[in-house]
C-alpha atoms as a PDB file:
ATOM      1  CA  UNK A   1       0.000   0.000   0.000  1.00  0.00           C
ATOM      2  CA  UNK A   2       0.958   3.836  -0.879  1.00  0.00           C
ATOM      3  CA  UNK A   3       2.079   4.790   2.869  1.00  0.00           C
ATOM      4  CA  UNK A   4       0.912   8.506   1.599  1.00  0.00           C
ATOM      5  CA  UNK A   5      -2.341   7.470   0.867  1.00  0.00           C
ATOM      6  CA  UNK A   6      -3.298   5.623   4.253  1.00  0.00           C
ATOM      7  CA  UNK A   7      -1.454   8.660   6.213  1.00  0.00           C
ATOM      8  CA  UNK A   8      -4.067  11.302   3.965  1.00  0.00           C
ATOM      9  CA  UNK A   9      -7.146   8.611   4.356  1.00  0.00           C
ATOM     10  CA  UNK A  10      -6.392   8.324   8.447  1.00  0.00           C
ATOM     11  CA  UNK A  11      -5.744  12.179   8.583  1.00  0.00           C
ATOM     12  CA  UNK A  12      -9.013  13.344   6.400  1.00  0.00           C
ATOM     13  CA  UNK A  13     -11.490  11.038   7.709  1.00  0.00           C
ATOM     14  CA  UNK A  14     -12.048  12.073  11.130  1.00  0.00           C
ATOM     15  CA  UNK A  15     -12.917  15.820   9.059  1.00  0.00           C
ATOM     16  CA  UNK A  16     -14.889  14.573   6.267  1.00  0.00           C
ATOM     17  CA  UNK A  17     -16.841  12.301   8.348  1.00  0.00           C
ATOM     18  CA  UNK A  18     -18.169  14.925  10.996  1.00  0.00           C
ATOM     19  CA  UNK A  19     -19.236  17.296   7.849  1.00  0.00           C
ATOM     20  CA  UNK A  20     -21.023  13.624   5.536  1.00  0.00           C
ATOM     21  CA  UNK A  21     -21.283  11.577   8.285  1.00  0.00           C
ATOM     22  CA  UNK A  22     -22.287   7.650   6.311  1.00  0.00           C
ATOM     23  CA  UNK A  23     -23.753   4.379   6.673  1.00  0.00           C
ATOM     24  CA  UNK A  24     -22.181   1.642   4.040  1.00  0.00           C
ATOM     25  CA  UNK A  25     -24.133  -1.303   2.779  1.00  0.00           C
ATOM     26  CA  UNK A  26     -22.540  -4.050   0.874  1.00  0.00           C
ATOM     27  CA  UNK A  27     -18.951  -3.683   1.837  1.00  0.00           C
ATOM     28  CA  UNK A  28     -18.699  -7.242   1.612  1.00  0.00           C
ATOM     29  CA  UNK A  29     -18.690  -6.967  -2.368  1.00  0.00           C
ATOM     30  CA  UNK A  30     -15.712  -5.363  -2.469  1.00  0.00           C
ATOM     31  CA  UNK A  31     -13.114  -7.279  -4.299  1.00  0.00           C
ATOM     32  CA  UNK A  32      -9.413  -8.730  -2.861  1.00  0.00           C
ATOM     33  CA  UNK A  33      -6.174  -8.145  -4.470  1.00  0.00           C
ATOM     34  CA  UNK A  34      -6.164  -7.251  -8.124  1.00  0.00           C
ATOM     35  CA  UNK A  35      -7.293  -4.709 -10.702  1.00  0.00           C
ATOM     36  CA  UNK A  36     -10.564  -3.214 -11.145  1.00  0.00           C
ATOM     37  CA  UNK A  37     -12.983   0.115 -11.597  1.00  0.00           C
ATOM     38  CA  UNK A  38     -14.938   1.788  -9.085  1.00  0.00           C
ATOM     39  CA  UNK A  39     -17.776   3.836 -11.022  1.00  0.00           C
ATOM     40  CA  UNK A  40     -19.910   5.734  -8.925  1.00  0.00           C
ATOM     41  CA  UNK A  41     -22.638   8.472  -9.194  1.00  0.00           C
ATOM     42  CA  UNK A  42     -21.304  12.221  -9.207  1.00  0.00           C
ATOM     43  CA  UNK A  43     -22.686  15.137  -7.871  1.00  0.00           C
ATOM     44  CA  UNK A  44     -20.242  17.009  -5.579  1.00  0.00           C
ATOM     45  CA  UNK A  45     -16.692  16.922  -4.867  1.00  0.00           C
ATOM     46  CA  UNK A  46     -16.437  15.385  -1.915  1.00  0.00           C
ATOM     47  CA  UNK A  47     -17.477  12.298  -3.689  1.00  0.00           C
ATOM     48  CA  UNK A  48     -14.289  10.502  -3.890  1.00  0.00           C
ATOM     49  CA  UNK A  49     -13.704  11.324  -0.593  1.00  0.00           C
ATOM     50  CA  UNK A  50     -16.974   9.167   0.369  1.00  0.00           C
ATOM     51  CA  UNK A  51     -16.177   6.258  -2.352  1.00  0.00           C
ATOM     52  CA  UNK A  52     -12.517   6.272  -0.679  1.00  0.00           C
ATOM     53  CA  UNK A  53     -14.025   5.433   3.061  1.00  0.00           C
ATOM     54  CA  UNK A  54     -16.487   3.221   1.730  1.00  0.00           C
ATOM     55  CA  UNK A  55     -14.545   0.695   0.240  1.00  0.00           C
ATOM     56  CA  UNK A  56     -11.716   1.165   2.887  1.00  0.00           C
ATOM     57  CA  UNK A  57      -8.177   1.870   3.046  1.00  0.00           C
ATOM     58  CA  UNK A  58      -7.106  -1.345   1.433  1.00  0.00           C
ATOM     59  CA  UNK A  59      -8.440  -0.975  -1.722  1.00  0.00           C
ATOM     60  CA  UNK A  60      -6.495   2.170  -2.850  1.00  0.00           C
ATOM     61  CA  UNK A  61      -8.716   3.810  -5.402  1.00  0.00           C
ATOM     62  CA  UNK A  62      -7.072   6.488  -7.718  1.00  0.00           C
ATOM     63  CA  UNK A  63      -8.551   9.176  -9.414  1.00  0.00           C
ATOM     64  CA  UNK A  64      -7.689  11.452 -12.301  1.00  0.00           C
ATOM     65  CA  UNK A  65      -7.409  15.162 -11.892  1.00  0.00           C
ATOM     66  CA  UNK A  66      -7.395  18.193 -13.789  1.00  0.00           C
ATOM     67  CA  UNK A  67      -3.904  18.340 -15.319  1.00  0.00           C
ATOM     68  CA  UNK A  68      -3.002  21.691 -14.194  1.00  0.00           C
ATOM     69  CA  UNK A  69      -3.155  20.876 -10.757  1.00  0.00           C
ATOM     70  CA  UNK A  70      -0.111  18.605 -11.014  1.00  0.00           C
ATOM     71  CA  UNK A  71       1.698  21.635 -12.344  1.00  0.00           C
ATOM     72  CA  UNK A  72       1.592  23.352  -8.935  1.00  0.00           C
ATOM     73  CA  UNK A  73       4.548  22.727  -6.185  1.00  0.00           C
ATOM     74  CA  UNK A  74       3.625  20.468  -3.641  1.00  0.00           C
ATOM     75  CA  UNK A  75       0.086  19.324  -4.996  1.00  0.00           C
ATOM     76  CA  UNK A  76       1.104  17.932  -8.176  1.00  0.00           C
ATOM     77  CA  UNK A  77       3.855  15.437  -6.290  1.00  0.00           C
ATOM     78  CA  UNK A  78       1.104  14.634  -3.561  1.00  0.00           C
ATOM     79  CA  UNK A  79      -1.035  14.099  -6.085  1.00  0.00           C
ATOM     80  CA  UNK A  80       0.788  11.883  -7.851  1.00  0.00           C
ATOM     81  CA  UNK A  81       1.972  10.018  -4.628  1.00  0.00           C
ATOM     82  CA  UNK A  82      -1.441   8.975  -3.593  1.00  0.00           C
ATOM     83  CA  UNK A  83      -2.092   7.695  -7.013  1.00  0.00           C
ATOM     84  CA  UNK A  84      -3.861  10.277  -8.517  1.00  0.00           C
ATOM     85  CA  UNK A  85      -3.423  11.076 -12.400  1.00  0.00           C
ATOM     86  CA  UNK A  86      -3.241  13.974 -14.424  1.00  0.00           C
ATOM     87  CA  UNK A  87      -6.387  14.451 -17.429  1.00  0.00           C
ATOM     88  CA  UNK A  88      -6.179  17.250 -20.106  1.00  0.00           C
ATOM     89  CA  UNK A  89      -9.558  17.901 -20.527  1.00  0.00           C
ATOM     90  CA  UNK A  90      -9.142  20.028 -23.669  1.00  0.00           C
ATOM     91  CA  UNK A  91      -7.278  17.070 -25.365  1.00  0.00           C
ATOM     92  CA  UNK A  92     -10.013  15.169 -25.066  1.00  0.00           C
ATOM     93  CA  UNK A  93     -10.678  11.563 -22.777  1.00  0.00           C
ATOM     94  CA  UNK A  94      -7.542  10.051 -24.513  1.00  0.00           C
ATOM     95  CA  UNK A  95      -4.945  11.131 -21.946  1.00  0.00           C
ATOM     96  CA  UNK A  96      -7.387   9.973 -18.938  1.00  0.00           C
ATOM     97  CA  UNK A  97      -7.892   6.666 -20.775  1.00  0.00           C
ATOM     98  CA  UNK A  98      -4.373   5.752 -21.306  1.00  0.00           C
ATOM     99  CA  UNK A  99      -3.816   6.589 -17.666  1.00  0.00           C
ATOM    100  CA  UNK A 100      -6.549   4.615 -16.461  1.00  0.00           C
ATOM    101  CA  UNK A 101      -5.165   1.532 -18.385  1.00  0.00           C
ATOM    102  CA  UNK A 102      -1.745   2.030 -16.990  1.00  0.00           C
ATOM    103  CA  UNK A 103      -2.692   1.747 -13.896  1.00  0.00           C
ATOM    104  CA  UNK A 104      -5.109  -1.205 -14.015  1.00  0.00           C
ATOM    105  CA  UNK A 105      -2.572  -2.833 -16.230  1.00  0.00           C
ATOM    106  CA  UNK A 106      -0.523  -2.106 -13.034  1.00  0.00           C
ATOM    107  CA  UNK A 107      -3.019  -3.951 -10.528  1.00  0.00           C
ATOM    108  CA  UNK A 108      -4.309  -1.163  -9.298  1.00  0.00           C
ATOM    109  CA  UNK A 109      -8.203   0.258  -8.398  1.00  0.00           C
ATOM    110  CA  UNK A 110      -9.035   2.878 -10.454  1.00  0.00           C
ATOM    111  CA  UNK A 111     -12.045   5.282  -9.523  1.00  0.00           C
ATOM    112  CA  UNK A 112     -14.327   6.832 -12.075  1.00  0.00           C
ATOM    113  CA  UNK A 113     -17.510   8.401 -12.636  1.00  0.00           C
ATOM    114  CA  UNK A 114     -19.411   7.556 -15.605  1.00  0.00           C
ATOM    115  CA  UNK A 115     -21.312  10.677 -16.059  1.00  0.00           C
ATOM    116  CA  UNK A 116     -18.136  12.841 -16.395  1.00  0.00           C
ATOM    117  CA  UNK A 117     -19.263  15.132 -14.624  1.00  0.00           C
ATOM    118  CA  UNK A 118     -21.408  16.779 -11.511  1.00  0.00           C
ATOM    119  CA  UNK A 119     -24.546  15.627 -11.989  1.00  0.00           C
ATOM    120  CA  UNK A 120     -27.512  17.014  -9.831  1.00  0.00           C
ATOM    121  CA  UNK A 121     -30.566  14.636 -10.946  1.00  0.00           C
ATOM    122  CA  UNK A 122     -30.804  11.171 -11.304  1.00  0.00           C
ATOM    123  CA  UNK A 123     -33.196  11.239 -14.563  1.00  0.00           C
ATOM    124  CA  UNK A 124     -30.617  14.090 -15.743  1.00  0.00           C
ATOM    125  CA  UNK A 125     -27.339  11.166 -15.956  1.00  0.00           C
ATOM    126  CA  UNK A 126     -26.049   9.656 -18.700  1.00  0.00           C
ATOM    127  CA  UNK A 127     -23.206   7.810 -19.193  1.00  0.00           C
ATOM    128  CA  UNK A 128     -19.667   8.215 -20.642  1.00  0.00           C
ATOM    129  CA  UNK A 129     -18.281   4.632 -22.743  1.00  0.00           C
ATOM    130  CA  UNK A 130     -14.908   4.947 -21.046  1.00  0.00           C
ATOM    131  CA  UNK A 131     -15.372   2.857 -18.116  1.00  0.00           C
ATOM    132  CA  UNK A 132     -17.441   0.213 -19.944  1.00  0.00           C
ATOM    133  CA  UNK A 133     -15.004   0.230 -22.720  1.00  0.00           C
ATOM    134  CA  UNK A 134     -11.679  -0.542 -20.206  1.00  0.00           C
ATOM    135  CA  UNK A 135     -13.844  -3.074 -18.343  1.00  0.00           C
ATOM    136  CA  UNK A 136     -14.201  -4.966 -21.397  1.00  0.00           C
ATOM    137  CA  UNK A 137     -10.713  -4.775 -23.364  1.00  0.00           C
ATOM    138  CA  UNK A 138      -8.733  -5.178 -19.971  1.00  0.00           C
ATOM    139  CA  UNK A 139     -11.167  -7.733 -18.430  1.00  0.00           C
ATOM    140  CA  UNK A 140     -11.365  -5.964 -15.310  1.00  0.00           C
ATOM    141  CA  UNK A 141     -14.662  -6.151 -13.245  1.00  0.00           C
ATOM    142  CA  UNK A 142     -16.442  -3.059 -12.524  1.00  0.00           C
ATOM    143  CA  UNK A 143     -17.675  -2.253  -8.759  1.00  0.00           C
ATOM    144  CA  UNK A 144     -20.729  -0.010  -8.770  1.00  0.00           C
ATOM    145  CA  UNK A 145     -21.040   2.780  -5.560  1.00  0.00           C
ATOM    146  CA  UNK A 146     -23.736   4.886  -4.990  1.00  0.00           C
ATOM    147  CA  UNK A 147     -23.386   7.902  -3.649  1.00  0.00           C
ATOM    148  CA  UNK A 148     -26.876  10.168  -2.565  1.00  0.00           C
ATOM    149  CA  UNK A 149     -27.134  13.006  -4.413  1.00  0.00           C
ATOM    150  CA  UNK A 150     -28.844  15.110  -2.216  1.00  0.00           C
ATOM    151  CA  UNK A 151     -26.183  14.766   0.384  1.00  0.00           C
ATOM    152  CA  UNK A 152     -26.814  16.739   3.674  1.00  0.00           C
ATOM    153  CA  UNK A 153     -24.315  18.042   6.206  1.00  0.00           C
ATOM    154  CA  UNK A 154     -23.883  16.432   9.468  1.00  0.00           C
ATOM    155  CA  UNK A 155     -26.971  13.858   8.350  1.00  0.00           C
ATOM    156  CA  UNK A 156     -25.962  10.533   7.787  1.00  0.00           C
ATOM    157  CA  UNK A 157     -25.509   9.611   3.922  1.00  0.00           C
ATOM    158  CA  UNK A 158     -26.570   5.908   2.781  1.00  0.00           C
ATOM    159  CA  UNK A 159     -23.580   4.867   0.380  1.00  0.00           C
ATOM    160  CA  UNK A 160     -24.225   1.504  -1.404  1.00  0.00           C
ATOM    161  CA  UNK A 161     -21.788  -0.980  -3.057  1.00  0.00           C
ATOM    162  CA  UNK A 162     -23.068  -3.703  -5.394  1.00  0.00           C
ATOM    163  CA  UNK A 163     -21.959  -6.679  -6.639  1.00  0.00           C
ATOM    164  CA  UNK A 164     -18.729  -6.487  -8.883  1.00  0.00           C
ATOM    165  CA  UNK A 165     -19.524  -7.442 -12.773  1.00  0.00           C
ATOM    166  CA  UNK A 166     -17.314  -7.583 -15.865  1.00  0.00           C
ATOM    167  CA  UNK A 167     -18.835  -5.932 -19.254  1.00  0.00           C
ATOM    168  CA  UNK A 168     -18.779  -8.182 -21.964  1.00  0.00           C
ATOM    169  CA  UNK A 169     -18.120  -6.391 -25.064  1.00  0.00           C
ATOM    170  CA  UNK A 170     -17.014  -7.876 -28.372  1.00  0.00           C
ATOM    171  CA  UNK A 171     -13.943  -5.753 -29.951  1.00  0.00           C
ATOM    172  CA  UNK A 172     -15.911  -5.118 -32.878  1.00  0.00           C
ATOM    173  CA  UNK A 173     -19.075  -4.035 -30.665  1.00  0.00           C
ATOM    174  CA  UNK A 174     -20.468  -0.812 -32.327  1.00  0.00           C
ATOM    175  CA  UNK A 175     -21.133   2.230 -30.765  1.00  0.00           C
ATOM    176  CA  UNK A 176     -24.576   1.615 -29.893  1.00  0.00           C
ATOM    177  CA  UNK A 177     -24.016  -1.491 -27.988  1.00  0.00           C
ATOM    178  CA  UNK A 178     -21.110   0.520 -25.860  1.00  0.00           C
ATOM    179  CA  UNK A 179     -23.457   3.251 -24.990  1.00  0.00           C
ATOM    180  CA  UNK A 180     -26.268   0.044 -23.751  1.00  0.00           C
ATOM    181  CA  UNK A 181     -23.361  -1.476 -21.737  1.00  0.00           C
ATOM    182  CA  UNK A 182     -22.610   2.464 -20.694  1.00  0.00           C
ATOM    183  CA  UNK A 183     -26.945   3.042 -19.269  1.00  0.00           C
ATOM    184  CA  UNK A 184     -26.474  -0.763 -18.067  1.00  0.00           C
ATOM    185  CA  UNK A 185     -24.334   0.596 -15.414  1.00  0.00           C
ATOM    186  CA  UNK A 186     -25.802   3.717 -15.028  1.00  0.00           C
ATOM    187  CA  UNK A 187     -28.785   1.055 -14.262  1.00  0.00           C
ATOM    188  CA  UNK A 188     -26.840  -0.501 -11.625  1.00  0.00           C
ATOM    189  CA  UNK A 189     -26.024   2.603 -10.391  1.00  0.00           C
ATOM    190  CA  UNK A 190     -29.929   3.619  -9.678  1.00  0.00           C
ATOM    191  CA  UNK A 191     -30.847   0.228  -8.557  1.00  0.00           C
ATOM    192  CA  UNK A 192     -28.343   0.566  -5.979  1.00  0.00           C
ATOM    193  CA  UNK A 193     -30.064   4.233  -5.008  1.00  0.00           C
ATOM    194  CA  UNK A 194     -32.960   2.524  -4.292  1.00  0.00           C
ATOM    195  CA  UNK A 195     -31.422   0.609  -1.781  1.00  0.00           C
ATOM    196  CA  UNK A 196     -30.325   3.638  -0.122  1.00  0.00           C
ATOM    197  CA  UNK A 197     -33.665   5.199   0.166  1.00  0.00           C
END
């Protein structure tokens, strides 16, 4: 384990926990040793934060960032300590992509949201094909978290993890089937939501 990351985990939660205090369900689903995604609803940015203490500080999720922030001194090397990694979000998803697969390609847990981006209502989401896509040409199982949207301060937030799955997806699958497998775990996603109510 990144001795960084468990030092920032152990020194954050006691903060981010009085602010978004939580109840987990389905910890058990979280996998062992070994590569895989954690996709998650997004609507704030303390998000990660709560996806981070849900799974626990074993599984050592990392998270892509806005490039320039690895550009400033200090942040950028902590960033890139705790396993964070750097997106150019006017190149394009490329840059995030190839990161991603170097780090599952690595063993590691890599966190993403499917949406892309904040996301205030649940009929309002739609999914990106990234995460669907790596899932299926690395053959690395995707573990769905939801996170409330309507998250309230110092009221306890219902987080849910589901069962791990792996997208099937034939290399020749066409656009239209990666955007199914893409609302198929947006699906997942709001099943899990209704657990949380």
């Amino acid at each position: 384990m990144q001795v960084l990351y468990v030092i920032l985990w152990l020194l954050s939660w006691p903060f981010v926990s009085l602010f978004y205090p939580r109840k987990t369900t389905g910890r058990e689903h979280v996998p062992g040793p070994g590569a895989y995604l954690v996709c998650s609803n997004h609507s704030s940015m303390v998000d990660p934060f709560l996806v981070a203490y849900s799974v626990g500080v074993r599984c050592q999720v990392s998270y892509m960032a806005k490039a320039e922030l690895f550009r400033i001194p200090v942040v950028g090397p902590v960033l890139r300590a705790v396993g964070m990694f750097p997106v150019d979000r006017a190149g394009g998803g490329a840059m995030a992509i190839k990161g991603a697969m170097k780090l599952l390609k690595e063993g590691k847990k890599v966190g993403m949201f499917p949406e892309g981006t904040r996301i205030q209502s649940e009929d309002a989401s739609m999914a990106k094909t990234g995460a669907v896509r790596l899932s299926a040409r690395l053959g690395v199982p995707i573990l769905p978290v939801y996170v409330p949207r309507d998250k309230k301060l110092f009221r306890l937030n219902h987080l849910v993890i589901g069962a791990p799955y792996q997208v099937e997806l034939d290399k020749k699958a066409t656009p239209e089937e990666m955007e199914q497998a893409a609302e198929e775990l947006m699906a997942k996603l709001r099943q899990l939501g209704g657990v949380a109510q």
